[in-house]
Protein backbone atom coordinates (compact mmCIF):
# COMPACT_ATOMS: atom_id res chain seq x y z
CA UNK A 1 -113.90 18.70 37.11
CA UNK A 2 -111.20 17.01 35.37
CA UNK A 3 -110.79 17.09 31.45
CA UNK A 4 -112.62 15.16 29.26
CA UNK A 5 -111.48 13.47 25.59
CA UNK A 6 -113.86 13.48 23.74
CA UNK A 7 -113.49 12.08 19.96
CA UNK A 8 -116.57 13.18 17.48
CA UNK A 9 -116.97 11.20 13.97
CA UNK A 10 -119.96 12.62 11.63
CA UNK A 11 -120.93 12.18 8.17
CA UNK A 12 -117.66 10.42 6.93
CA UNK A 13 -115.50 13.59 8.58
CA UNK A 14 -112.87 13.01 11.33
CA UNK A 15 -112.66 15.71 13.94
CA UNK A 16 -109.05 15.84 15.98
CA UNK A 17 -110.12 14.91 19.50
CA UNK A 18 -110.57 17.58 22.22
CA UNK A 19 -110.78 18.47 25.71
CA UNK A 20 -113.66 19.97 26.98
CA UNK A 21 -112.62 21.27 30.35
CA UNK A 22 -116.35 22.86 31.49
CA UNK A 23 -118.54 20.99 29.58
CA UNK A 24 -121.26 23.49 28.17
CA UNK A 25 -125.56 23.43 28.82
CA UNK A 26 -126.24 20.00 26.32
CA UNK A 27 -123.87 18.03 27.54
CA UNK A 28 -125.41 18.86 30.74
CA UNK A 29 -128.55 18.09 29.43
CA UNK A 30 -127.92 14.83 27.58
CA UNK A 31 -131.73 12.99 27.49
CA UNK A 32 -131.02 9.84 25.29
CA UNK A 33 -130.78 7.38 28.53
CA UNK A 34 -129.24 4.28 26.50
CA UNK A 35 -126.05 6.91 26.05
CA UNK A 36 -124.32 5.84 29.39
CA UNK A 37 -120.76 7.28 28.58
CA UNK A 38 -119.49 10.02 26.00
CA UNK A 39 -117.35 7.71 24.25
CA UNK A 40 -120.50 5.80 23.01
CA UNK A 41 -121.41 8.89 21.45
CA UNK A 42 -120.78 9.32 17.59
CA UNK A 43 -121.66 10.53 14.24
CA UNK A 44 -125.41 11.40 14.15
CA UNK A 45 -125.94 9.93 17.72
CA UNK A 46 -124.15 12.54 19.09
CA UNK A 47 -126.24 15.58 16.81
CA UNK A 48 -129.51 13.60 17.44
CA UNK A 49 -128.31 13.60 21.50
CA UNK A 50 -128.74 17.59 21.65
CA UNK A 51 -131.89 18.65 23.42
CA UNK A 52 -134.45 20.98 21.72
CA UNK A 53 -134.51 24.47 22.85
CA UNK A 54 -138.24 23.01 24.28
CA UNK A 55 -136.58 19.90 26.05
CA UNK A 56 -133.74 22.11 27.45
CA UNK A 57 -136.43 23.98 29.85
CA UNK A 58 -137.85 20.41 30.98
CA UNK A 59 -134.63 18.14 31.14
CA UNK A 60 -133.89 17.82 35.02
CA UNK A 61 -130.11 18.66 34.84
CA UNK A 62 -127.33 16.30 36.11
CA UNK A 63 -123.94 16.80 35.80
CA UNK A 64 -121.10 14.16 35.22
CA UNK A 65 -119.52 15.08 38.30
CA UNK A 66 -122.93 14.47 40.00
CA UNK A 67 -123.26 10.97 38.24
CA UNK A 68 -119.84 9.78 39.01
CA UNK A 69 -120.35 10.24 42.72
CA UNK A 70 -123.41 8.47 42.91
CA UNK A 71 -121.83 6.08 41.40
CA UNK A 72 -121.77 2.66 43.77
CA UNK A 73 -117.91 2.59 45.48
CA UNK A 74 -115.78 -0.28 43.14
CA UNK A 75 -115.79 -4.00 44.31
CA UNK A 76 -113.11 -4.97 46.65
CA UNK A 77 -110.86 -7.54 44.67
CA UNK A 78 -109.11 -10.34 46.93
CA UNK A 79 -107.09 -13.12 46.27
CA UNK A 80 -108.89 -17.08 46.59
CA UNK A 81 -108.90 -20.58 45.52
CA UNK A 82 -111.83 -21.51 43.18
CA UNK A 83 -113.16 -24.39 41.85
CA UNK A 84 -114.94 -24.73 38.74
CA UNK A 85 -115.24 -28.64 38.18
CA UNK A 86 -114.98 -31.57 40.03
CA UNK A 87 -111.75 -33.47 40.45
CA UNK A 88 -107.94 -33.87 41.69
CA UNK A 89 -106.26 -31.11 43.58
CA UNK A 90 -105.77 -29.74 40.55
CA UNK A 91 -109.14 -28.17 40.00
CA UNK A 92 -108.04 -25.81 43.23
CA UNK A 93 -107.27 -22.61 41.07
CA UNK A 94 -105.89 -19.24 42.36
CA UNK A 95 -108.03 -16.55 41.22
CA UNK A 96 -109.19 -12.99 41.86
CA UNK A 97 -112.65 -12.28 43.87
CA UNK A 98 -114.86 -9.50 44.45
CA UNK A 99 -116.08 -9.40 48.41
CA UNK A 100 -118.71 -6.69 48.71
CA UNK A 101 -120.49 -5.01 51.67
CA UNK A 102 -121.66 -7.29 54.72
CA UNK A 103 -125.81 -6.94 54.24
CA UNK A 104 -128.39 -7.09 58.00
CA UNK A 105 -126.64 -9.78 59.86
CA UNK A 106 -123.53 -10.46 58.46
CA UNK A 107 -120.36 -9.53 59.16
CA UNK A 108 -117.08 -9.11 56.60
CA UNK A 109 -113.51 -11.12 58.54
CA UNK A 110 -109.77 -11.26 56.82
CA UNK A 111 -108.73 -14.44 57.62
CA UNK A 112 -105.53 -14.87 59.52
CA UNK A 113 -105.38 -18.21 59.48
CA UNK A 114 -107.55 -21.08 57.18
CA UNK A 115 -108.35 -24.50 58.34
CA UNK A 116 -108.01 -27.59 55.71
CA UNK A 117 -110.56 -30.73 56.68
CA UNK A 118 -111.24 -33.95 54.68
CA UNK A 119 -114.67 -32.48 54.24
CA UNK A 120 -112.86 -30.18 51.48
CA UNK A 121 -112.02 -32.89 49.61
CA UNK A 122 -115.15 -34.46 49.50
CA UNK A 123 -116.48 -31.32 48.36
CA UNK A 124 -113.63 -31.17 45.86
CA UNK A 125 -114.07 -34.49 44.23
CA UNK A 126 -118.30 -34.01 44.06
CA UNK A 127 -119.03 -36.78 46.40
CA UNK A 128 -120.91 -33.59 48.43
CA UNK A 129 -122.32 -31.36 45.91
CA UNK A 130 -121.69 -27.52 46.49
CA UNK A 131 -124.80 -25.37 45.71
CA UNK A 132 -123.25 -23.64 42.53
CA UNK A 133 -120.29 -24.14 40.20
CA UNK A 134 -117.44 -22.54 40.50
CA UNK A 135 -117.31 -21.68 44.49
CA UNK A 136 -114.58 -21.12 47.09
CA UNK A 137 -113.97 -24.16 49.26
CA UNK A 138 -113.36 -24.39 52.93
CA UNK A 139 -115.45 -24.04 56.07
CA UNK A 140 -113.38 -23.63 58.92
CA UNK A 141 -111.10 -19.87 59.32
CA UNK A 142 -109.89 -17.29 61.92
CA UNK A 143 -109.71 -13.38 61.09
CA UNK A 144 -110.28 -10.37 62.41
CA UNK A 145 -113.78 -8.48 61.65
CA UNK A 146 -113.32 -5.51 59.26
CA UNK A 147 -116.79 -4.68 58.60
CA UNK A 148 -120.27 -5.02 60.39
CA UNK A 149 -123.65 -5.69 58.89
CA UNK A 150 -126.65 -2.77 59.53
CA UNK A 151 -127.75 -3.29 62.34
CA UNK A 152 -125.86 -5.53 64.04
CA UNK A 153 -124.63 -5.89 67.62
CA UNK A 154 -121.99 -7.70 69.99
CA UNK A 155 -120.00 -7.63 66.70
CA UNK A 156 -117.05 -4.95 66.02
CA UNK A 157 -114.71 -4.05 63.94
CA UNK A 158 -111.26 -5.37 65.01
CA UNK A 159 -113.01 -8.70 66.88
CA UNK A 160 -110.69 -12.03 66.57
CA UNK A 161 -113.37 -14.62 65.68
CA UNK A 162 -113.55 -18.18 64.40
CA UNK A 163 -116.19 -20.35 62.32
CA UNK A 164 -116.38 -23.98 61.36
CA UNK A 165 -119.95 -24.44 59.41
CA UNK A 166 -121.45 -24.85 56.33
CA UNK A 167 -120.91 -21.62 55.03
CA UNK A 168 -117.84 -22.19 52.63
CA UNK A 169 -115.69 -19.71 51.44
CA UNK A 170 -112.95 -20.16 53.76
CA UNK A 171 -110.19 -20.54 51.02
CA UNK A 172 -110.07 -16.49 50.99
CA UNK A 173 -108.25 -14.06 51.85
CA UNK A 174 -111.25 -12.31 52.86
CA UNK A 175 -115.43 -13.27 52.98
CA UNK A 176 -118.52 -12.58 54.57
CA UNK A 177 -119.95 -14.89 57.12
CA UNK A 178 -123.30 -14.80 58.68
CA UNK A 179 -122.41 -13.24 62.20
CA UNK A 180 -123.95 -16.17 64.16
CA UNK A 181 -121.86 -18.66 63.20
CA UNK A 182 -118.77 -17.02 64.35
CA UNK A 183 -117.53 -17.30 67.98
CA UNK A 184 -115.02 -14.86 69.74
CA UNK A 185 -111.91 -16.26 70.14
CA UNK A 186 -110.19 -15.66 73.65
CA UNK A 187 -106.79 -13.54 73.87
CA UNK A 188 -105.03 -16.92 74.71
CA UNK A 189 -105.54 -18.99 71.33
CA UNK A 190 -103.31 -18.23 68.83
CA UNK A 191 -105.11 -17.63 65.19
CA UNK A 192 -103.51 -21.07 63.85
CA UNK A 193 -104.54 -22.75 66.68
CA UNK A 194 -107.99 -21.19 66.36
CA UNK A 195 -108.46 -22.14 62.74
CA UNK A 196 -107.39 -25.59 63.54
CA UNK A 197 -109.19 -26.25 66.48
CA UNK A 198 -112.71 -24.59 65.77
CA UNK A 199 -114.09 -27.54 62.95
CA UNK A 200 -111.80 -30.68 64.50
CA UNK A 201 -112.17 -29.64 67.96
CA UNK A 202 -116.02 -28.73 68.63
CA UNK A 203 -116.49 -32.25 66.08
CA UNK A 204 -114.55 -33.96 69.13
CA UNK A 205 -116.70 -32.53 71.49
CA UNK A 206 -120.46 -33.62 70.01
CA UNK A 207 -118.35 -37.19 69.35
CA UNK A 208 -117.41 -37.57 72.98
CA UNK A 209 -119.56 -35.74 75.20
CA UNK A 210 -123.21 -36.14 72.92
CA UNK A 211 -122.82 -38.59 70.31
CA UNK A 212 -121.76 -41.31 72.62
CA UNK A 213 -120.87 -40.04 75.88
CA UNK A 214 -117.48 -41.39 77.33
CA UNK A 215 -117.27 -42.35 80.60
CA UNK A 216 -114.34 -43.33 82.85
CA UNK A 217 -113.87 -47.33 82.39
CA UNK A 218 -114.73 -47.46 78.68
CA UNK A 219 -112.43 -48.74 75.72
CA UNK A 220 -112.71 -46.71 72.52
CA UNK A 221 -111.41 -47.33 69.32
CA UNK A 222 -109.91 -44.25 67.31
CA UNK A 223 -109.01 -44.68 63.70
CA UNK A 224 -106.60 -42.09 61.83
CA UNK A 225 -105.47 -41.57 65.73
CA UNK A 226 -102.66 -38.88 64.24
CA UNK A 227 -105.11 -37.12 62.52
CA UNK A 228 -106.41 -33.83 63.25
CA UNK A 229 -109.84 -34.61 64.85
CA UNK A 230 -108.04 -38.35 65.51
CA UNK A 231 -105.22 -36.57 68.02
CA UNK A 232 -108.33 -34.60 69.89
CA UNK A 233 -110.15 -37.55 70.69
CA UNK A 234 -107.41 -39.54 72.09
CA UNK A 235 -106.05 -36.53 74.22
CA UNK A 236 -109.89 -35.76 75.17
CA UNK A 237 -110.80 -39.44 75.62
CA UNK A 238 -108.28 -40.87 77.55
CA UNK A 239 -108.79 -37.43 80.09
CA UNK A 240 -112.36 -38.32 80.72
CA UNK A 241 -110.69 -42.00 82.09
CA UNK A 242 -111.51 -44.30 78.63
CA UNK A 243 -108.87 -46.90 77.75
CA UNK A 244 -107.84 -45.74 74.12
CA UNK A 245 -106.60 -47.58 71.41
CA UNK A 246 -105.57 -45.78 68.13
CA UNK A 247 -104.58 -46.92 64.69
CA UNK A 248 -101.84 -45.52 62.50
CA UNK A 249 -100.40 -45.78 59.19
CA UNK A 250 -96.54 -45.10 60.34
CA UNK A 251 -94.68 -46.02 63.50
CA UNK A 252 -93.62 -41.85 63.38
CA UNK A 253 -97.31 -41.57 63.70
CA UNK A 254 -97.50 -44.34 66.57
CA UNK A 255 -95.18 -42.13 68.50
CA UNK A 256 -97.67 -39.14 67.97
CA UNK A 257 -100.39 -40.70 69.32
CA UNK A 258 -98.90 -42.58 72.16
CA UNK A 259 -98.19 -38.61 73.18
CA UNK A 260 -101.70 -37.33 72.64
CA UNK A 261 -102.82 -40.17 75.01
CA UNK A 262 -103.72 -43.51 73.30
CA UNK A 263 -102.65 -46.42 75.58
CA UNK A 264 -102.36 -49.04 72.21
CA UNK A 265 -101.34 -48.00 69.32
CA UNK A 266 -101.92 -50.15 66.25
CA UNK A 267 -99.70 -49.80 62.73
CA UNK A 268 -102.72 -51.38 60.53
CA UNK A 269 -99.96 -51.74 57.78
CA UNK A 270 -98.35 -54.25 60.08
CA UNK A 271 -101.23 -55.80 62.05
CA UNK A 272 -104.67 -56.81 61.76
CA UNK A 273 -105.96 -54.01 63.74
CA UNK A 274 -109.51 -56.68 64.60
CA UNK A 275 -107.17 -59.28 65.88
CA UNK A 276 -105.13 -56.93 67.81
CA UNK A 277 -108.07 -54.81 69.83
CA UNK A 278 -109.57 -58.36 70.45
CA UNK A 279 -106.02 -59.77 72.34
CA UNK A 280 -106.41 -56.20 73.96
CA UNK A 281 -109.58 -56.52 75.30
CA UNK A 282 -109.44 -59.97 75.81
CA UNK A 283 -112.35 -60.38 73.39
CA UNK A 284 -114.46 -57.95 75.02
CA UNK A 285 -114.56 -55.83 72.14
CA UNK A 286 -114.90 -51.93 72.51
CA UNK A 287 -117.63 -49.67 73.32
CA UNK A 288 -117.45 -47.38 71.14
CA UNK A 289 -115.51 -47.09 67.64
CA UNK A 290 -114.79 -43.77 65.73
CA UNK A 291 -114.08 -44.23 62.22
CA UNK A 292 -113.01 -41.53 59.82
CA UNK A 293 -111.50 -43.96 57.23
CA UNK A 294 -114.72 -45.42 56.12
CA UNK A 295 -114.53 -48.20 53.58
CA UNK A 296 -111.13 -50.12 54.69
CA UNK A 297 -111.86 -50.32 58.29
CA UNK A 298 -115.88 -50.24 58.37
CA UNK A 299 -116.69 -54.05 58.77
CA UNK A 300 -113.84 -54.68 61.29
CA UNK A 301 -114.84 -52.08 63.26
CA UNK A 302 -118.40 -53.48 63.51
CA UNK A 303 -116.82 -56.60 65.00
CA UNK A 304 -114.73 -55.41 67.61
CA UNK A 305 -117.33 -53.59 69.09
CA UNK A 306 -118.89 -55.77 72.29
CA UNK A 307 -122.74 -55.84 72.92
CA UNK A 308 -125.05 -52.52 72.22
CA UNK A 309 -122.06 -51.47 70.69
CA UNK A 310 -121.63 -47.42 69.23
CA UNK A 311 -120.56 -47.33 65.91
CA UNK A 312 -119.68 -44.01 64.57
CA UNK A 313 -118.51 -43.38 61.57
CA UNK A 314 -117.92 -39.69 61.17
CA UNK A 315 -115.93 -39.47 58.01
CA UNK A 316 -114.76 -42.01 54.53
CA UNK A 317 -111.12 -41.10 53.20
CA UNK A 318 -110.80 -44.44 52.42
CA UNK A 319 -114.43 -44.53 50.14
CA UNK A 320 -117.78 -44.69 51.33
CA UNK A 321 -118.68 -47.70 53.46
CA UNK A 322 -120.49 -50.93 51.42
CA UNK A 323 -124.14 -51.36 52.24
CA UNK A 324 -124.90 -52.63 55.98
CA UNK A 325 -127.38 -55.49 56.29
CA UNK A 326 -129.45 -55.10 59.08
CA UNK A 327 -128.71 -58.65 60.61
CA UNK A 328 -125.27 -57.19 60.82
CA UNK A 329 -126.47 -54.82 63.50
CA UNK A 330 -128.66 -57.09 65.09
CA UNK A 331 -125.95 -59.56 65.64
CA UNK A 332 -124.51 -57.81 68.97
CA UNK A 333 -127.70 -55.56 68.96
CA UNK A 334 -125.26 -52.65 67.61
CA UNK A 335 -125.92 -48.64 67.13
CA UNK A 336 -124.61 -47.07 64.20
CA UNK A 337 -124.20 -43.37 63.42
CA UNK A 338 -123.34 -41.64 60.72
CA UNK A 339 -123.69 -38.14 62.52
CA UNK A 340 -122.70 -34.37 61.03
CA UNK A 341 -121.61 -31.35 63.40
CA UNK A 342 -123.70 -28.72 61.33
CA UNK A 343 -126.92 -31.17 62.99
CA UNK A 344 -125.04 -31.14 66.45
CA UNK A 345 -124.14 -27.20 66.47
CA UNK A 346 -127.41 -26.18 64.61
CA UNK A 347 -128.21 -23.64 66.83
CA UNK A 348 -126.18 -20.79 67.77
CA UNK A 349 -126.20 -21.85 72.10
CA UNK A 350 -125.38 -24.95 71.58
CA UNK A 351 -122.08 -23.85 69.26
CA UNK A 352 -121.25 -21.32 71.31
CA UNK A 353 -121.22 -24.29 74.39
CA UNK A 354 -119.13 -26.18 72.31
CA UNK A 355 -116.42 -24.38 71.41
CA UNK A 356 -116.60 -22.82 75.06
CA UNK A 357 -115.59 -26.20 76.10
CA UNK A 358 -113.05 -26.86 73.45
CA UNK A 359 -111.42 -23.21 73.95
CA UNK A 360 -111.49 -23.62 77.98
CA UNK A 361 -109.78 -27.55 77.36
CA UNK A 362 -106.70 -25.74 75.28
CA UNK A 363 -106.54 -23.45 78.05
CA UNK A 364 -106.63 -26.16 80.93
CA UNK A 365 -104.17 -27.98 79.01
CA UNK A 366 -106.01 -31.25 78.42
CA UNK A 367 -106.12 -30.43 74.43
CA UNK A 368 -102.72 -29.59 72.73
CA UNK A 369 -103.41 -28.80 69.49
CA UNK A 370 -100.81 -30.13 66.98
CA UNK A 371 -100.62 -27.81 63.58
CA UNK A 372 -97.98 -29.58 62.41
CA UNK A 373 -98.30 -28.08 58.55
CA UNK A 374 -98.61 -24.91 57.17
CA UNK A 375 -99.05 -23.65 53.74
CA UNK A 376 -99.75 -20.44 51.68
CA UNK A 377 -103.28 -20.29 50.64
CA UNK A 378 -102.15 -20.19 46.84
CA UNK A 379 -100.39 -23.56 48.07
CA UNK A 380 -103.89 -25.19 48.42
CA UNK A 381 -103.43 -27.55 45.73
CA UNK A 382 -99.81 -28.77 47.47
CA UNK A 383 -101.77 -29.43 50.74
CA UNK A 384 -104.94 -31.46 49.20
CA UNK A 385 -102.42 -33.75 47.94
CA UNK A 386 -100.30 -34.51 50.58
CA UNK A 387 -103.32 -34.90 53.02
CA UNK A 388 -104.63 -37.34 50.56
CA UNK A 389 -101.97 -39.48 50.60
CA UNK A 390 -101.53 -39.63 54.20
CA UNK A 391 -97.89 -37.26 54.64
CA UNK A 392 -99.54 -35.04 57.13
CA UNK A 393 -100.79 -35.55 60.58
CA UNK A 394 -102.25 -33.37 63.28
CA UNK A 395 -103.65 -30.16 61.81
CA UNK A 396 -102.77 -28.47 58.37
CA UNK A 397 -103.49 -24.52 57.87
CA UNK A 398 -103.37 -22.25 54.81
CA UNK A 399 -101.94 -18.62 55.65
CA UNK A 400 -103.33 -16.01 53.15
């Protein structure tokens, strides 16, 4: 075994250290359990530590070579962005974690690639509440698996697999996930793509195909049409034959989404985006609206919509909505929605069918998924802010 200093103080007297390079019978013997390490042991301790001649026939004998290797392996340190108040993007701090073993179902992933969503900042700034302060934000990555649960099965080491949930602790540069909410990802979908696409992309599916189910002939309304679930829902929309109208904040944005599909496209900084989609539909109104924005566009989107109406408001980076009045809703006998994915994808069939669909729409070619920003995971703070104030569009990723 290797050497050991030891340094021995007694009765006022200082002893030179030594090495004891076999350590003799007591010290293999040691009974005094609240003596955990040899350098906690001084002065009288270390005289009173010395079995009996009577205890040295009884003492079960252990040595330190034994103890240190049953001694639990160290914690695996990586590198994540914490936060430990609510607030600004400057609360995002870059800190060291520990990221044990992956327990019965569970599986351990380094991500590859890290989604950002507006749902981050909502956590960030406390208007959703996180279980416990500080935590790692983020619910939407793509790794590769590096460790499997007991157990566990259809799960490997070296998989390629996505999430998008409400397990956070995406903002890592490695975590464990519960292995049911992650999907394989096929050999054709790059890891950005996949971290972009798996949270935006299965949202634009429940939107479209279950939350109100678009049909050829119908008008929708898409605000934040450059966005990253925005540009999905236009592309998606207008291939299942809707008539789609988008609003924008910039006309290099306008130009986006007249690409990903959107047949109008409204600057809402330049026009009044209720008097515009009423000269488009000739006062029909829409059938459907999906608002992200929230607050700024809420009520005008409850009045372009034509009779029984879908309302769907999915997301509030402008501020939550004010109160609705029910006559408001009964005026044009109106649904409204205010619906989650994580009550859409609650079970693990019906995520797996929606990011089948998703995944086999990139691979058709009827989604093109636009990450159109990239930034190092220590960069988080960088990225909060300029999604904030509106100088991205399409998807944003954090590389680890």
């Amino acid at each position: 075994m290797g050497l050991l200093p030891i340094s021995i103080q007694n009765r006022g007297l200082s002893l030179t250290p030594f090495l004891i390079t076999s350590p003799p019978p007591y010290f293999q013997l040691l009974s005094a359990p609240k003596f955990t390490h040899f350098s906690q042991i001084s002065g009288n301790n270390f005289i009173n530590c010395l079995p009996s001649r009577t205890q040295r026939s009884s003492v079960a004998v252990r040595s330190v070579a034994t103890e240190a290797a049953a001694s639990p392996p160290a914690a695996k340190m990586v590198k994540a962005i914490r936060i430990h108040e609510h607030g600004g993007p400057e609360v995002l701090k870059w800190e060291d974690v520990e990221v044990g073993e992956p327990k019965e179902g569970e599986i351990r992933v380094k991500n590859e690639a890290i989604g950002i969503n507006f749902i981050d900042v909502y956590y960030r700034k406390g208007l959703y509440k996180a279980a416990t302060l500080p935590y790692t934000p983020g619910v939407e990555a793509c790794g590769v698996v590096t460790a499997v649960g007991p157990g566990l099965t259809g799960r490997q080491v070296g998989d390629l697999v996505a999430y998008a949930g409400q397990q956070m602790g995406s903002y890592a540069q490695e975590q464990i996930l519960p292995a049911n909410r992650a999907v394989p990802v096929p050999p054709s979908i790059d890891p950005k793509v996949a971290a972009s696409l798996m949270l935006k992309g299965t949202t634009a599916q429940f939107l479209l195909r279950r939350c109100f189910k678009v049909e050829p002939g119908h008008t929708v309304l898409v605000h934040a049409a450059a966005g990253g679930v925005g540009s999905l829902l236009c592309q998606w929309a207008n291939a299942l034959g809707a008539t789609v109208i988008g609003t924008v904040s910039t006309k290099e944005k306008a130009v986006q989404a007249k690409e990903d599909g959107c047949h109008h496209v409204i600057i809402y900084k330049d026009e009044d985006f209720v008097a515009r989609v009423k000269e488009i539909t000739s006062n029909n109104g829409v059938e459907v609206v999906y608002d992200s924005v929230g607050k700024d566009t809420f009520e005008g989107s409850l009045e372009v919509l034509k009779l029984r109406g879908y309302m769907v408001n999915f997301g509030q980076s402008s501020g939550a909505p004010d109160p609705v009045p029910l006559s408001a809703i009964a005026a044009k006998s109106l649904f409204l929605t205010r619906p989650s994915l994580f009550h859409y994808a609650a079970t693990r069939e019906e995520l797996l069918e929606a990011a089948g669909e998703v995944f086999a729409n990139v691979a058709s070619g009827i989604l093109r998924v636009r990450v159109n920003h990239s930034y190092s995971l220590s960069e988080a703070a960088q990225a909060h802010t300029d999604l904030e104030n509106r100088k991205t569009s399409g998807s944003i990723v954090l590389i680890p």
